[in-house]
Protein backbone atom coordinates (compact mmCIF):
# COMPACT_ATOMS: atom_id res chain seq x y z
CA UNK A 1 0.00 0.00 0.00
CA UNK A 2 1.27 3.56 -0.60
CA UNK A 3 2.13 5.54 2.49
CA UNK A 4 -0.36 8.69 3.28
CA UNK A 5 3.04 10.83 2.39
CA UNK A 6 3.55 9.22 -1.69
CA UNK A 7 -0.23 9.85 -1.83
CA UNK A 8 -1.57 13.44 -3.66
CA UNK A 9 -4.78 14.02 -1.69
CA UNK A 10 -6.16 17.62 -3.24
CA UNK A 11 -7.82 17.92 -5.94
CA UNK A 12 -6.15 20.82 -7.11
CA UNK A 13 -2.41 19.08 -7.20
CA UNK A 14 -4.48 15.88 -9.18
CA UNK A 15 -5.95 18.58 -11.74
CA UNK A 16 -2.69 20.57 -11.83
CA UNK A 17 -1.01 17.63 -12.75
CA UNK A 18 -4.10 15.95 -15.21
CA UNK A 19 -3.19 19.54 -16.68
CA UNK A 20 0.50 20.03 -16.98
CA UNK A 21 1.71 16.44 -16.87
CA UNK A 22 3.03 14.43 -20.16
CA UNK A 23 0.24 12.39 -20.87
CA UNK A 24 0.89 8.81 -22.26
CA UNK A 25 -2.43 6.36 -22.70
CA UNK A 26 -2.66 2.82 -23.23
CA UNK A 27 -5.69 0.31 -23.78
CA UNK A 28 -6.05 -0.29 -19.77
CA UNK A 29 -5.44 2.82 -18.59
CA UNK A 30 -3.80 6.68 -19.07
CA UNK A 31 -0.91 8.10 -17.56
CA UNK A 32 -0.18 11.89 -16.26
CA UNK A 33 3.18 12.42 -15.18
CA UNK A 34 4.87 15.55 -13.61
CA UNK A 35 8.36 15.00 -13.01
CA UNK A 36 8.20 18.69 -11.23
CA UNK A 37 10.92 21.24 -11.26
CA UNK A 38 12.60 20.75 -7.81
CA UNK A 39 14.07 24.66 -7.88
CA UNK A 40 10.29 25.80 -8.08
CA UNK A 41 9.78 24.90 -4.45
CA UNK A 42 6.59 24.17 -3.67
CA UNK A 43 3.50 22.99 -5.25
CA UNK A 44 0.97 25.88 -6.20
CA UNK A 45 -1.84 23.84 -4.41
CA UNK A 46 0.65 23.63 -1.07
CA UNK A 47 1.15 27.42 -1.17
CA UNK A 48 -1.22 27.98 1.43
CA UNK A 49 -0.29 25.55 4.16
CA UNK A 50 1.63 26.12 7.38
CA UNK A 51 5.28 26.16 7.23
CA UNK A 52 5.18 25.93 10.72
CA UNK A 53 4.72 21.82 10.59
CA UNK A 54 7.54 19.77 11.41
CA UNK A 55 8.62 17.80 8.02
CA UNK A 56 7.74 15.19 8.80
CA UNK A 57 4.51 15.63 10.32
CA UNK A 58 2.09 13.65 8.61
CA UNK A 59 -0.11 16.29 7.02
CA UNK A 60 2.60 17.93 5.00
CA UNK A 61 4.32 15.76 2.35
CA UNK A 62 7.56 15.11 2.12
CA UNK A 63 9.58 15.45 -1.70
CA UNK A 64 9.30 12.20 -2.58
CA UNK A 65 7.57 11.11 -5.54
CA UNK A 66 3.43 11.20 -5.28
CA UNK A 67 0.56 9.49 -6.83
CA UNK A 68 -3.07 9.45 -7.53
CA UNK A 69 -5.82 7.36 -9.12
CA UNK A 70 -8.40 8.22 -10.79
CA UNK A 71 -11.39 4.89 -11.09
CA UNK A 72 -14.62 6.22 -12.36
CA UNK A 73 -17.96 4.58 -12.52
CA UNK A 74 -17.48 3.81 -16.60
CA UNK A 75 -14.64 0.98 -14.93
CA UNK A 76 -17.83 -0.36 -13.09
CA UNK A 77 -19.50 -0.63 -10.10
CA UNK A 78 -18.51 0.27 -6.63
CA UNK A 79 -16.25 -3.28 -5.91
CA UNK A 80 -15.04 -3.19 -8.88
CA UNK A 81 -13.56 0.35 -8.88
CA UNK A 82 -12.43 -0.33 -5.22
CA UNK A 83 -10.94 -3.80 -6.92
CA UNK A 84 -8.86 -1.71 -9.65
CA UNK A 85 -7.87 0.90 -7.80
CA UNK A 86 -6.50 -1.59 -4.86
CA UNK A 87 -4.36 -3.65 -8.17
CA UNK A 88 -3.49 -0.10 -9.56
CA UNK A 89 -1.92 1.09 -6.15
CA UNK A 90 -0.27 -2.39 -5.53
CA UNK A 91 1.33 -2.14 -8.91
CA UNK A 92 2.33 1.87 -8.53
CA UNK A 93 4.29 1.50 -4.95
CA UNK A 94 7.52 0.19 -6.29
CA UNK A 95 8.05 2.07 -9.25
CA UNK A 96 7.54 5.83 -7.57
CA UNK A 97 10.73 4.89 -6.01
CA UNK A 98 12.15 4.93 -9.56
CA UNK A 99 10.54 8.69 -10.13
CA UNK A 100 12.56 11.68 -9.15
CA UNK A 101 11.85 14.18 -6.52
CA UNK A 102 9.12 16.03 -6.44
CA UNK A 103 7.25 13.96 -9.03
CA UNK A 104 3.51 13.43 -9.04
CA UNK A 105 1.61 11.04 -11.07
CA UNK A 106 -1.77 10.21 -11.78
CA UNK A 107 -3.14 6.90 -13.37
CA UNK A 108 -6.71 7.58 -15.03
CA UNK A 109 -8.33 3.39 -15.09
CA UNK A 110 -10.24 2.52 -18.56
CA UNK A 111 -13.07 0.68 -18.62
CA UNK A 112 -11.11 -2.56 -20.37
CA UNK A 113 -9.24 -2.67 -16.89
CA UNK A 114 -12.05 -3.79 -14.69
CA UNK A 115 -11.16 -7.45 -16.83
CA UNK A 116 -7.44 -7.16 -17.23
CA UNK A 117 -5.33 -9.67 -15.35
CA UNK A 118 -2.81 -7.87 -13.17
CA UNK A 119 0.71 -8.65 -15.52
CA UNK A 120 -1.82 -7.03 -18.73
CA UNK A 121 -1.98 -3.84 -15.80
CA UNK A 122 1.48 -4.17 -15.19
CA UNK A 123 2.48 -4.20 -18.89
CA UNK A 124 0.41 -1.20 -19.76
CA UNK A 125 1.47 0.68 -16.75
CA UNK A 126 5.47 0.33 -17.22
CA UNK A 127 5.25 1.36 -21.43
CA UNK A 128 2.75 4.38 -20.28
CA UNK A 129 5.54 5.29 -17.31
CA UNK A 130 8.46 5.11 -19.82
CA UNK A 131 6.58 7.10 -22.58
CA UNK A 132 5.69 9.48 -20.32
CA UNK A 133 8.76 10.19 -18.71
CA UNK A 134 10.40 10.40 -22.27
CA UNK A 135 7.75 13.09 -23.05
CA UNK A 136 8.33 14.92 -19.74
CA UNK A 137 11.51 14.39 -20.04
CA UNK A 138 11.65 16.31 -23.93
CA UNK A 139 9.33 19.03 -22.65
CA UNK A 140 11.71 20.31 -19.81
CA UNK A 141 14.82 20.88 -21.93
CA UNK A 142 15.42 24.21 -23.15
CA UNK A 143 14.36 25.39 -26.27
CA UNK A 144 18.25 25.77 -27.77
CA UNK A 145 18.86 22.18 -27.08
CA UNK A 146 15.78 21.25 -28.32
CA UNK A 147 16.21 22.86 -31.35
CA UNK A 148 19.66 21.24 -32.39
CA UNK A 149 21.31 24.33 -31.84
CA UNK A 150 24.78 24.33 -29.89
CA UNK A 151 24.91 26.79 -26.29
């Protein structure tokens, strides 16, 4: 199970990273990933919170890596959303050790996943990772070396 702390709970640090996150989607399920910008501080959705928490009190999150997921009621009925979510989270813990600092990530279920075995989830979920870190990945670098162009 993930720890409360590798766990995005507000809605506006799921949508802000739905929104700004490389996106990389696969027959069981889509991908959002943030790898963050670890000089920016900070997420915008964290502005408002105490800074007068001890780190590692367990309201306040620590740097590490964080995750979401997002089941909704096209996947199925209540079990079976509970069902995918519980695989999905299962499958998620190990790899956000594998995800920079300051990363968040959010994995959107398909409807096809209610069925899927858990090595089909597990399949899906590593190609959408490694796409979407390439993409993220491409997006961050500046424009020169992006271009071609020597600095």
């Amino acid at each position: 199970m993930l720890p409360r702390s590798a766990r995005l709970r507000r809605s506006q640090d799921v949508s802000g990273t739905v929104r700004r996150g490389a996106r990389a989607g696969r027959p069981l399920l889509v991908v959002h990933l943030d790898l963050g910008d670890p000089a920016a501080g900070p997420l915008e959705a964290d502005a408002g919170r105490p800074r007068d928490l001890a780190p590692e009190h367990p309201s306040r999150p620590g740097p590490g890596p964080r995750a979401a997921f997002v089941v909704g009621r096209g996947v199925g009925g209540s079990v079976v959303r509970h069902r995918v979510a519980r695989r999905l989270r299962h499958l998620v813990a190990p790899r956000l050790a594998a995800l920079p600092e300051g990363s968040r990530l959010v994995v959107r279920a398909l409807p096809p996943a209610a069925t899927a075995s858990s090595a089909a989830l597990a399949a899906d979920l590593d190609s959408a990772l490694e796409a979407a870190r390439r993409r993220g990945t491409r997006s961050r670098q500046p424009a020169a070396a992006a271009a071609g162009t020597p600095s």
